[in-house]
N, C-alpha and C. Protein backbone atom coordinates (compact mmCIF):
# COMPACT_ATOMS: atom_id res chain seq x y z
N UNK A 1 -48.02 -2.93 -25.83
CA UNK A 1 -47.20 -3.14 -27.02
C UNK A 1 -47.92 -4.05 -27.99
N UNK A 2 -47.77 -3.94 -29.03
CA UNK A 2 -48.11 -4.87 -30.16
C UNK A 2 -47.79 -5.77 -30.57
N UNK A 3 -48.15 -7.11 -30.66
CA UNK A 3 -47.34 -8.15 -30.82
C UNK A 3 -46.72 -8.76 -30.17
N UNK A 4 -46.67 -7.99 -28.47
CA UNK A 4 -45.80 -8.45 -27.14
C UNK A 4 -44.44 -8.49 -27.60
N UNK A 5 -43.15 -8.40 -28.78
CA UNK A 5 -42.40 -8.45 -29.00
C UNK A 5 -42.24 -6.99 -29.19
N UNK A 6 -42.94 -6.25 -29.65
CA UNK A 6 -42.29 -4.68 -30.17
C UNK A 6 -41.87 -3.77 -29.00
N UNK A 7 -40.31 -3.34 -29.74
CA UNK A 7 -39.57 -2.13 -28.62
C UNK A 7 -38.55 -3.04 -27.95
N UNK A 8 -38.21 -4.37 -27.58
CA UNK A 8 -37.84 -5.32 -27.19
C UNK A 8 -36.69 -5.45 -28.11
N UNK A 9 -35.23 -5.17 -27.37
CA UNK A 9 -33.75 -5.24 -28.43
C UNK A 9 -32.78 -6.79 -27.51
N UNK A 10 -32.44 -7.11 -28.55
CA UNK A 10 -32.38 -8.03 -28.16
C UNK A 10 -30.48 -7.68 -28.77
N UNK A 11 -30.23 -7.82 -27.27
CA UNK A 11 -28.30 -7.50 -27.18
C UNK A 11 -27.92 -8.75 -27.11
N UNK A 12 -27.75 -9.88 -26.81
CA UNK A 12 -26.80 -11.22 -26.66
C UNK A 12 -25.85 -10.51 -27.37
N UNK A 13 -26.02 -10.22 -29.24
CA UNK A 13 -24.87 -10.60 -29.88
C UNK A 13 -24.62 -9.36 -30.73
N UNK A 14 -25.20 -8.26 -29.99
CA UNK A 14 -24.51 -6.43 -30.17
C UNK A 14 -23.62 -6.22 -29.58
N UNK A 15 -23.02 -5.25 -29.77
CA UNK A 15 -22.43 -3.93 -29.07
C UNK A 15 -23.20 -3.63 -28.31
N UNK A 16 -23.01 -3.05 -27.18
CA UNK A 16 -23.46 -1.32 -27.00
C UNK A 16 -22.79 -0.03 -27.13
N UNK A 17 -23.87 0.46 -27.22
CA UNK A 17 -22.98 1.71 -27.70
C UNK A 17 -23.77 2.77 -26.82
N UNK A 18 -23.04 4.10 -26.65
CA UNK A 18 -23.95 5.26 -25.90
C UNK A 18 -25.32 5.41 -25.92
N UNK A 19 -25.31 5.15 -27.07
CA UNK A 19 -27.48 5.22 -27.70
C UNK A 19 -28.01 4.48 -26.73
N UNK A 20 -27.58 3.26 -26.35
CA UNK A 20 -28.36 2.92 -25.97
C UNK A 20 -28.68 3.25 -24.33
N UNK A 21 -27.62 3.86 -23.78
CA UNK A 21 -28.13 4.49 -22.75
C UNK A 21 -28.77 5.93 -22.51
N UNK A 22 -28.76 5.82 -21.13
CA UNK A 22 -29.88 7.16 -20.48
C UNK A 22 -28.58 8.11 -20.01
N UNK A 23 -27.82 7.94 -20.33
CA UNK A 23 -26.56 8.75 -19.24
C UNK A 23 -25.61 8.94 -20.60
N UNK A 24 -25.09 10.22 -20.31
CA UNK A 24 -23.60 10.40 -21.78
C UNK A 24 -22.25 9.69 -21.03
N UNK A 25 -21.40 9.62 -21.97
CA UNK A 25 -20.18 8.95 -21.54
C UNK A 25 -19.09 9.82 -21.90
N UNK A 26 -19.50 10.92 -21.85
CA UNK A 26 -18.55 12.27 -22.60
C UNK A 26 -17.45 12.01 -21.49
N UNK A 27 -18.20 11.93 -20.14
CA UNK A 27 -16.54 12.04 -19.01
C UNK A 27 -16.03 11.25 -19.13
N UNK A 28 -16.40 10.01 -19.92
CA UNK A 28 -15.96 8.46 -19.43
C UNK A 28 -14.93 8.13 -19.79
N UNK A 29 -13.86 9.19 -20.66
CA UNK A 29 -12.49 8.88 -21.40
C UNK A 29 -11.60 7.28 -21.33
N UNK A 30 -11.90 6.73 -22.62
CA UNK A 30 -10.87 5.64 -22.79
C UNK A 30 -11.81 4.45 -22.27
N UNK A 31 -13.52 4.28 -21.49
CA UNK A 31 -14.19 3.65 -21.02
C UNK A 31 -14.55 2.91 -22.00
N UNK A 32 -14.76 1.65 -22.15
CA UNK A 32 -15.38 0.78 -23.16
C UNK A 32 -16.84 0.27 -22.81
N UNK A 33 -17.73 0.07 -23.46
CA UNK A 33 -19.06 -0.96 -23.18
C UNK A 33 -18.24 -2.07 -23.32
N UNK A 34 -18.93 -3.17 -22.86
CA UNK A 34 -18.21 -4.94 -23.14
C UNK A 34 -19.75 -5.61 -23.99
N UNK A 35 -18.57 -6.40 -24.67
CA UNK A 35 -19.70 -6.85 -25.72
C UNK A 35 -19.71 -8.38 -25.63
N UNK A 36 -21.15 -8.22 -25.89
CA UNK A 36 -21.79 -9.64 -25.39
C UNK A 36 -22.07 -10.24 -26.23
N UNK A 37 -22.16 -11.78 -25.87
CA UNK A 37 -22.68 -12.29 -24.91
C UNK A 37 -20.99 -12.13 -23.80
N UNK A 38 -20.67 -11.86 -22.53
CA UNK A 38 -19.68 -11.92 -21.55
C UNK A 38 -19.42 -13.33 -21.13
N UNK A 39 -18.77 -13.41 -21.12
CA UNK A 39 -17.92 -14.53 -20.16
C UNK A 39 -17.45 -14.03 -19.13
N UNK A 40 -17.86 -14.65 -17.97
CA UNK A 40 -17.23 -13.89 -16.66
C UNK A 40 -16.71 -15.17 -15.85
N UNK A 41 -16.17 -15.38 -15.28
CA UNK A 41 -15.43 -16.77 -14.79
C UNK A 41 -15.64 -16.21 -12.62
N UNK A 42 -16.74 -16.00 -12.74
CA UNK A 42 -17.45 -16.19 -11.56
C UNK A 42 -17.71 -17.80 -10.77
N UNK A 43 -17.03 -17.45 -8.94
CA UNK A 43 -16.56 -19.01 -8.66
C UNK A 43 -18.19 -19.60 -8.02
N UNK A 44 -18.66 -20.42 -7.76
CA UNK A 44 -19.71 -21.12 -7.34
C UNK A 44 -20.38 -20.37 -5.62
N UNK A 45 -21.32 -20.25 -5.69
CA UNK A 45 -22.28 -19.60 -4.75
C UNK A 45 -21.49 -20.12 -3.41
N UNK A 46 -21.70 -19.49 -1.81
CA UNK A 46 -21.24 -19.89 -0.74
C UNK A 46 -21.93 -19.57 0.38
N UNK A 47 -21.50 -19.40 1.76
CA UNK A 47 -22.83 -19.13 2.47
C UNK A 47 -21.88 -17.62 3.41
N UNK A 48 -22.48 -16.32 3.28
CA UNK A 48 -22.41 -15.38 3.83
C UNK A 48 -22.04 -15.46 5.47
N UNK A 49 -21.17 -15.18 5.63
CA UNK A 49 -20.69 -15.24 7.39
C UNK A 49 -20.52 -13.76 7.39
N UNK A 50 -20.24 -12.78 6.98
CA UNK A 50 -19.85 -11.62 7.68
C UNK A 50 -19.73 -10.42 6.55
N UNK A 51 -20.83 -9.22 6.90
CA UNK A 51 -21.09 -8.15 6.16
C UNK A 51 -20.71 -6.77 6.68
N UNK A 52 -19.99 -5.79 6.08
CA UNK A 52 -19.62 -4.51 7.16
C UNK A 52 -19.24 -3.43 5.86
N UNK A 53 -20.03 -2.71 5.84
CA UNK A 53 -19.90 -1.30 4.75
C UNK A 53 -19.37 -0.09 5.65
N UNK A 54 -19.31 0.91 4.97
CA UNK A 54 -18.51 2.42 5.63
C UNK A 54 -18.81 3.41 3.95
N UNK A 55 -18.46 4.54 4.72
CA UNK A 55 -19.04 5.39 4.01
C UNK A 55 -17.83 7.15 4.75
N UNK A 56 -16.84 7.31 3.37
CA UNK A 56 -16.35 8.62 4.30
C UNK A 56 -15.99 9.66 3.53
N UNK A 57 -16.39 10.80 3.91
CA UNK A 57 -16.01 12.04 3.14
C UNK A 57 -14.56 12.11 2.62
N UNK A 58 -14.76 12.14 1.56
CA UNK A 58 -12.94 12.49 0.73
C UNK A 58 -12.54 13.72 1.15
N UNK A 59 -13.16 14.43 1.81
CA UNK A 59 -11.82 16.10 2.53
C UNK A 59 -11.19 15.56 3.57
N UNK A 60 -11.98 14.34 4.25
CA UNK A 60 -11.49 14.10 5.22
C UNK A 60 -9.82 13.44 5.54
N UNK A 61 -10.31 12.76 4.10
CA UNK A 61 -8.64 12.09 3.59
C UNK A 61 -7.52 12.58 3.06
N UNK A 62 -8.57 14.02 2.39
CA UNK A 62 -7.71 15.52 2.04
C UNK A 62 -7.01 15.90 3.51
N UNK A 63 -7.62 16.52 4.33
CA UNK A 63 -7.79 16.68 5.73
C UNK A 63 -6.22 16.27 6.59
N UNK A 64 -6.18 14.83 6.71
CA UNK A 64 -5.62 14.38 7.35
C UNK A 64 -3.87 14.01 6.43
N UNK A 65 -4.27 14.08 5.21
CA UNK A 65 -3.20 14.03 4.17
C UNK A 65 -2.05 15.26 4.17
N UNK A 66 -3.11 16.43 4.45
CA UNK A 66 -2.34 17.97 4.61
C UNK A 66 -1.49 17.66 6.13
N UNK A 67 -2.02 17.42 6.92
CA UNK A 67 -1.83 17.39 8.08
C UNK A 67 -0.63 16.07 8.36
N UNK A 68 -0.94 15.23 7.98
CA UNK A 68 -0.04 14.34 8.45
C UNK A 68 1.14 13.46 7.91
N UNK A 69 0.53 13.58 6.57
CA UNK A 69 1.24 13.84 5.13
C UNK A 69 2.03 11.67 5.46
N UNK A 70 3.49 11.86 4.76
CA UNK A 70 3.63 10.21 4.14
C UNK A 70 3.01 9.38 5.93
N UNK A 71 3.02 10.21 6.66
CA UNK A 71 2.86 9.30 8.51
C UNK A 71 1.97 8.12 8.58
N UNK A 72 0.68 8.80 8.19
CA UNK A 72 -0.40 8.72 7.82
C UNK A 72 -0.11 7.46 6.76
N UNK A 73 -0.21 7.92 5.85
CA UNK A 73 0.07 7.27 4.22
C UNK A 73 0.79 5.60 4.57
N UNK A 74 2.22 6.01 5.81
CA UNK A 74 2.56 4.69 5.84
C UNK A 74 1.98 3.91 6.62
N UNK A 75 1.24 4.46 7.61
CA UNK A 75 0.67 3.60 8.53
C UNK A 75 -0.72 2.86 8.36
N UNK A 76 -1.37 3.29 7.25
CA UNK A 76 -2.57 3.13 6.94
C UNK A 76 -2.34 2.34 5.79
N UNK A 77 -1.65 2.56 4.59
CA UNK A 77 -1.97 2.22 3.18
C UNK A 77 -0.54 0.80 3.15
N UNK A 78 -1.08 0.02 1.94
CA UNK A 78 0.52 -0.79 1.70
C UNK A 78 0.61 0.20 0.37
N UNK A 79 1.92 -0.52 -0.01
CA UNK A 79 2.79 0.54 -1.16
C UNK A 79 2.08 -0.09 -1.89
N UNK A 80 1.33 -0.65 -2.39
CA UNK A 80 0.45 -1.49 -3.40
C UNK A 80 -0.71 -0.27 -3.65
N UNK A 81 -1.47 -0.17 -2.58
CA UNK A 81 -2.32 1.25 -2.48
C UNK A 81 -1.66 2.25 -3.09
N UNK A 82 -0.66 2.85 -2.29
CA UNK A 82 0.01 4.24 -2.04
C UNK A 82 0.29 4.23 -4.12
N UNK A 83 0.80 3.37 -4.60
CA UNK A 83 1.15 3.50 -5.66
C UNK A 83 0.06 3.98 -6.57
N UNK A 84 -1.18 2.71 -6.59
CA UNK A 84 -2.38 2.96 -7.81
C UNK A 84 -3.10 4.56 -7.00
N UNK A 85 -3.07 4.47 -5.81
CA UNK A 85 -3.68 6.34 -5.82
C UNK A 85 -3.12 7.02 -6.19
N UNK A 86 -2.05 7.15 -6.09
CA UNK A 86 -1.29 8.42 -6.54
C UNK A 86 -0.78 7.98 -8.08
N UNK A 87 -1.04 7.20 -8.79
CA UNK A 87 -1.19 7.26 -10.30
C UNK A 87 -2.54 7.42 -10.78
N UNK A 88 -3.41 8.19 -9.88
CA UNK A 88 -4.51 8.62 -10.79
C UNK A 88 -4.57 10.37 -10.02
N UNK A 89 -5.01 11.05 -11.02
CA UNK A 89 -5.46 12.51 -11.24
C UNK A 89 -5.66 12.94 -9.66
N UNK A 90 -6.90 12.41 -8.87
CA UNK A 90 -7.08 12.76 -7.17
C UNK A 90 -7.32 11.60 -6.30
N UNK A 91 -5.87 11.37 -6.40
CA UNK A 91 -5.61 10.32 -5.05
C UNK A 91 -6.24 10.35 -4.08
N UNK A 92 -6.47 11.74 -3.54
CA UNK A 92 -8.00 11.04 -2.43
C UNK A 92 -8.67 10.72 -2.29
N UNK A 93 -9.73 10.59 -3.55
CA UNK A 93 -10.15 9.99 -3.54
C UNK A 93 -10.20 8.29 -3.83
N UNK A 94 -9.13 7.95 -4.55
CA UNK A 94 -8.72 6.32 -4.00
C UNK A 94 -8.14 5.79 -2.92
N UNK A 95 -7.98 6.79 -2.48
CA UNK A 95 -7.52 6.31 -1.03
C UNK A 95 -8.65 6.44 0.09
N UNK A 96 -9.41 7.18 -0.80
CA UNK A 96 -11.02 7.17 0.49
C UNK A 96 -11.32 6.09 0.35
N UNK A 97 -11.79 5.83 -1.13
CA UNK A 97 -12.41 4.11 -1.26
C UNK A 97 -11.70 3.14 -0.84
N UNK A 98 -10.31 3.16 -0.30
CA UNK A 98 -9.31 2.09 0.08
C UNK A 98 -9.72 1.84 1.86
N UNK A 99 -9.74 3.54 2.22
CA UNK A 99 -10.09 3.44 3.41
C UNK A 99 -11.47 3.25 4.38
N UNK A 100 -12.01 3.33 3.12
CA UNK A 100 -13.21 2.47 3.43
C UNK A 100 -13.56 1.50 3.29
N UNK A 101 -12.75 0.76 2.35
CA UNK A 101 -12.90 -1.23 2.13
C UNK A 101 -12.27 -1.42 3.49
N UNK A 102 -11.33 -1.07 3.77
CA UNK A 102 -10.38 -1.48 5.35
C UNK A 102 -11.35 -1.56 6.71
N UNK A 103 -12.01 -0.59 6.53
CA UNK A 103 -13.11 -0.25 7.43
C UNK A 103 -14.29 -1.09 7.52
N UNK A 104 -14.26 -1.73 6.24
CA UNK A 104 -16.28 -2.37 5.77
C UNK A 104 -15.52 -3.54 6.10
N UNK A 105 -13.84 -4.08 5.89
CA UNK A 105 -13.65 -5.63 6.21
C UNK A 105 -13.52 -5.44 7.57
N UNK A 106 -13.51 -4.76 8.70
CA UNK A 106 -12.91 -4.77 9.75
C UNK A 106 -14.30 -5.55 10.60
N UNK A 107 -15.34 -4.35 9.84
CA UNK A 107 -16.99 -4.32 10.35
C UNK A 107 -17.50 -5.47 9.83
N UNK A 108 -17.09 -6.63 8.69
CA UNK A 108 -17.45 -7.73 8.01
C UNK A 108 -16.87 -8.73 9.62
N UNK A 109 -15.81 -8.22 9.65
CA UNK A 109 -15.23 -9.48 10.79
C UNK A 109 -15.50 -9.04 12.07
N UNK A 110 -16.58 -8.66 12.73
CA UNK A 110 -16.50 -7.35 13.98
C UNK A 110 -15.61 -7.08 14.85
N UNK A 111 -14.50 -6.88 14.13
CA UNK A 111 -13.69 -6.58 15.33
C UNK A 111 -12.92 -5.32 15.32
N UNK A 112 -13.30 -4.57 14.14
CA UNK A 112 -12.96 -3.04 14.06
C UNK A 112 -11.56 -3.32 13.87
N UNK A 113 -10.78 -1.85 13.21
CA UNK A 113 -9.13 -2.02 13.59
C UNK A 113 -8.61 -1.71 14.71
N UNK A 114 -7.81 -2.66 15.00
CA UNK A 114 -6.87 -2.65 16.60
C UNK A 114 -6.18 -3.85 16.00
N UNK A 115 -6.13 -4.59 17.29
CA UNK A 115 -5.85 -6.01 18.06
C UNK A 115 -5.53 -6.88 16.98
N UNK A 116 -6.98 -7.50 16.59
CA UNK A 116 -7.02 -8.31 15.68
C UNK A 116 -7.02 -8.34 14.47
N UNK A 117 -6.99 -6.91 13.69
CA UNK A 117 -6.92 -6.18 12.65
C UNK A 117 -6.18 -5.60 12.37
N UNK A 118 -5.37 -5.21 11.64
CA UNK A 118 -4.36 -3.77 11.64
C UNK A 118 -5.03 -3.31 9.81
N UNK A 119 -4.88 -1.80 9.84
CA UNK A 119 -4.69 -1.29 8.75
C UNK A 119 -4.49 -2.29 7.89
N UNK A 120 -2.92 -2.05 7.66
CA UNK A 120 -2.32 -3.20 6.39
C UNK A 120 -2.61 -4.13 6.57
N UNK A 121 -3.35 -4.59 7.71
CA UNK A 121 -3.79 -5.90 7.18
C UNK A 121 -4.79 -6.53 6.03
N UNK A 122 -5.48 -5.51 5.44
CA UNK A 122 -6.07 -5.40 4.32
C UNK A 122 -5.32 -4.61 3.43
N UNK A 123 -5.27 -5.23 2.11
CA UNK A 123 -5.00 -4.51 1.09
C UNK A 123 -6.03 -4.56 -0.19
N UNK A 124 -5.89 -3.52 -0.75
CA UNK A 124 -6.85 -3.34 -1.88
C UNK A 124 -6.16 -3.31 -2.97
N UNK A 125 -6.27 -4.74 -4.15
CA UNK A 125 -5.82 -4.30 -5.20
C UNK A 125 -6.72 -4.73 -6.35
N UNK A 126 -6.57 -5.17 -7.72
CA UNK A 126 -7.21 -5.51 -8.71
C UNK A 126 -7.27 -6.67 -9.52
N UNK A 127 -7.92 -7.01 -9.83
CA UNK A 127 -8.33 -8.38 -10.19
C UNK A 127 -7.97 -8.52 -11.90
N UNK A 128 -8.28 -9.37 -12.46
CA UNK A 128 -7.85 -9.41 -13.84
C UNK A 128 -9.28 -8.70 -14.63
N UNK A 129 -10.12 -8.45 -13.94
CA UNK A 129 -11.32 -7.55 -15.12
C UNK A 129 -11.16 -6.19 -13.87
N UNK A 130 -10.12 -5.69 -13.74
CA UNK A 130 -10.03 -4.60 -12.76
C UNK A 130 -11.18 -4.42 -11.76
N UNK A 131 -11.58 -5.30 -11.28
CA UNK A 131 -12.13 -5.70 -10.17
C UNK A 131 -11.61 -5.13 -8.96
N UNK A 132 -12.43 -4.87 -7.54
CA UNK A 132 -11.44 -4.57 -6.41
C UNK A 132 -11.20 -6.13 -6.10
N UNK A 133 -10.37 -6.35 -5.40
CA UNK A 133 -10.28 -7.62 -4.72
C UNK A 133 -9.77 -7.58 -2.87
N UNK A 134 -9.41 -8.28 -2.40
CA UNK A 134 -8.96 -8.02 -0.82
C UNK A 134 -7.46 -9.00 -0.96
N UNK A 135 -6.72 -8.66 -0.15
CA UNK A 135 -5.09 -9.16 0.08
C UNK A 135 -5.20 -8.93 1.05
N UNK A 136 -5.20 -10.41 2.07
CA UNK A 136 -5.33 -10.27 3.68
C UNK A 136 -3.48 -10.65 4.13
N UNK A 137 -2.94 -10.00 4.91
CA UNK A 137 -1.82 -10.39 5.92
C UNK A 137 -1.91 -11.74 6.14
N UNK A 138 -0.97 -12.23 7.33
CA UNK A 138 -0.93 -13.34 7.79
C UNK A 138 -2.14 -13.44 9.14
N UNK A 139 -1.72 -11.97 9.78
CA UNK A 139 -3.00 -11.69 11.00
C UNK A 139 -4.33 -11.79 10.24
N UNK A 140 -4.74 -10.80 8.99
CA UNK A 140 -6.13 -11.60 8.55
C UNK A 140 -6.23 -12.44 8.04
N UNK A 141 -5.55 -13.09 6.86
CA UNK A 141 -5.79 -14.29 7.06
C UNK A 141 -5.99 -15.71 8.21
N UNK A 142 -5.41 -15.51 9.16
CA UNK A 142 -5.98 -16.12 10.29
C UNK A 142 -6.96 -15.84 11.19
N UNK A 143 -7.03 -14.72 11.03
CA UNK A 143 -8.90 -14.02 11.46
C UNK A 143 -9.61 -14.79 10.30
N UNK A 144 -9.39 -14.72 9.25
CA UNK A 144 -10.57 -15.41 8.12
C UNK A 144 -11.16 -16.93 8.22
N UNK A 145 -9.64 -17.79 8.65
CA UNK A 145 -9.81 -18.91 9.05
C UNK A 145 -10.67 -19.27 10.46
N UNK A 146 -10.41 -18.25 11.06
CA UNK A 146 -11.39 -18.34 12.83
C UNK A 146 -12.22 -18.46 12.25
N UNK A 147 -13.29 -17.60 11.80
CA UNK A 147 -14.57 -17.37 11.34
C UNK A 147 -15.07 -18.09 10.30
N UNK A 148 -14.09 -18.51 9.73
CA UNK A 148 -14.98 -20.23 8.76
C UNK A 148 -15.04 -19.90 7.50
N UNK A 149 -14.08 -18.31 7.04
CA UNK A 149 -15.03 -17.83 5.91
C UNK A 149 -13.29 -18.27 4.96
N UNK A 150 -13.60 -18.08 3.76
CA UNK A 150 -12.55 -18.87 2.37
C UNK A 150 -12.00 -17.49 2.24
N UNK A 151 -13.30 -16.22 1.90
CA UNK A 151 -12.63 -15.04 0.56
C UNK A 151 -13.48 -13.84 1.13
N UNK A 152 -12.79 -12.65 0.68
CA UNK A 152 -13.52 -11.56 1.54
C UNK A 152 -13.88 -11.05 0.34
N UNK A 153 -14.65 -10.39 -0.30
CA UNK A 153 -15.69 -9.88 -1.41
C UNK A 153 -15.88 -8.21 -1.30
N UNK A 154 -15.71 -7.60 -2.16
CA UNK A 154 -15.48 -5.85 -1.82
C UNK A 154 -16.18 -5.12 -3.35
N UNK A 155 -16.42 -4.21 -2.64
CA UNK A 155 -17.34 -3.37 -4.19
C UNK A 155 -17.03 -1.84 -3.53
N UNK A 156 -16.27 -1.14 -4.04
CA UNK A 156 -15.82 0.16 -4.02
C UNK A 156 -16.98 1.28 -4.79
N UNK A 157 -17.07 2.45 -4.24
CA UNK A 157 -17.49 3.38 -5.51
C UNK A 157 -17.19 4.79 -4.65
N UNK A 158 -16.71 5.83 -5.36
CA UNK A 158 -16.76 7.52 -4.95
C UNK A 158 -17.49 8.52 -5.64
N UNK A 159 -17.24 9.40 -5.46
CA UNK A 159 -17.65 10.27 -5.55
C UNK A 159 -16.20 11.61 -5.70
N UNK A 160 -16.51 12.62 -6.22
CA UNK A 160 -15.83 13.60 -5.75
C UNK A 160 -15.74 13.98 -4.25
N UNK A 161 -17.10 14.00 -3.40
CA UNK A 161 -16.80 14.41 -2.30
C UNK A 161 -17.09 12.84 -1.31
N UNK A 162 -17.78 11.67 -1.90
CA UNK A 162 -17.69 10.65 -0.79
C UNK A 162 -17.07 9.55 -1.41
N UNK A 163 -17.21 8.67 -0.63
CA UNK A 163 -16.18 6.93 -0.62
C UNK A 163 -16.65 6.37 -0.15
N UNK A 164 -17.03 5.28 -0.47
CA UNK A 164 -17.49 4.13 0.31
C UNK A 164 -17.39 2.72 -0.42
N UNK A 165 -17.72 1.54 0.62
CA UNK A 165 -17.70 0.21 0.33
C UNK A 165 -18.41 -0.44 1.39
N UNK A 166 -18.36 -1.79 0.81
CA UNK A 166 -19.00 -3.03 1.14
C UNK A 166 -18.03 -3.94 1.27
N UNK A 167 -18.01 -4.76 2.21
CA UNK A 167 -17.22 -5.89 2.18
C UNK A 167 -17.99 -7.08 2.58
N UNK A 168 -17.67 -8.26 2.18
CA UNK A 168 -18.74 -9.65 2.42
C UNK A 168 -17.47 -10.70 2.87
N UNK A 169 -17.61 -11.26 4.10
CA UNK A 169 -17.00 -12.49 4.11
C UNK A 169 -17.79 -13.92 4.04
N UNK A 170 -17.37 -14.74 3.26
CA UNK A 170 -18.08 -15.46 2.58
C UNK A 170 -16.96 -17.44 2.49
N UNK A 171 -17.88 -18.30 2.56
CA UNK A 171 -17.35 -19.80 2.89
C UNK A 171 -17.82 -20.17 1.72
N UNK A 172 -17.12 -20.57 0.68
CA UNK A 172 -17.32 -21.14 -0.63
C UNK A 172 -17.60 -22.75 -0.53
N UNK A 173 -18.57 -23.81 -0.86
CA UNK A 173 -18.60 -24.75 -1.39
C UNK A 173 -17.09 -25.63 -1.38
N UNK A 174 -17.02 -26.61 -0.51
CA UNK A 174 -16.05 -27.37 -0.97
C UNK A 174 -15.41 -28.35 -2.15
């Protein structure tokens, strides 16, 4: 480059807008860019105790939905879930990504669901920048406290045909 500065855009105090990406946003209906500089009210660094991801086909949630229909639905999901999936277009797929945060916190705390875990004992809801967030029971929350950790940490994403997540349990700075 010329000048070591040329080609070099300098966003702090733009927009963005589509141009400037590599990808269209034609599907992205009602999606906004955020304009910077951001403020994000992110809490202070901590030390990682417990990591557990999952990964599951959305027919499968189709699958078992045909088949087992609200049984299923109540035993697995809280009405907190059951509600935001089924107010979007294909609930199975938010309910894959639900049922896979349940799964990645179970594998964050190793103890899988049973015993020390139940389903509802995780819930998945949203944060004030529509964030996922975690809503532990009284049973996980006292699993959280065993293990030393403050806050459980979750990052969702699907697909039409997959679902998956990450979950982090994590001991914040006193």
């Amino acid at each position: 480059m010329k000048g070591g500065k040329a080609g070099k855009r300098k966003i702090e105090k733009q927009n963005l807008s589509s141009r400037h990406l590599r990808f269209p946003l034609s599907h992205l209906s009602g999606f906004r860019l955020p304009t910077f500089p951001m403020t994000l009210d992110l809490p202070p660094g901590g030390i990682l105790l417990g990591l557990g991801c999952d990964v599951i086909e959305v027919a499968r949630i189709s699958g078992v939905l045909e088949r087992q229909g609200d049984r299923f639905l109540a035993r697995v999901f809280t009405e907190e879930e059951r509600t935001y999936s089924f107010g979007h277009k294909f609930p199975p797929r938010h309910l894959a990504a639900r049922f896979a945060a349940k799964e990645a916190v179970s594998k964050a705390f190793t103890t899988g669901i049973g015993a020390e875990l139940g389903w509802k004992s995780v819930s998945i809801y949203h944060g004030s920048r529509r964030e996922p967030r975690v809503r532990l029971d009284d049973q996980g929350r006292a699993l959280l406290a065993a293990v030393g950790a403050t806050d459980v940490l979750v990052s969702l994403s699907h697909t039409e045909s997959l679902a998956m997540a990450v979950a982090a349990l994590v001991r914040r700075p006193a």
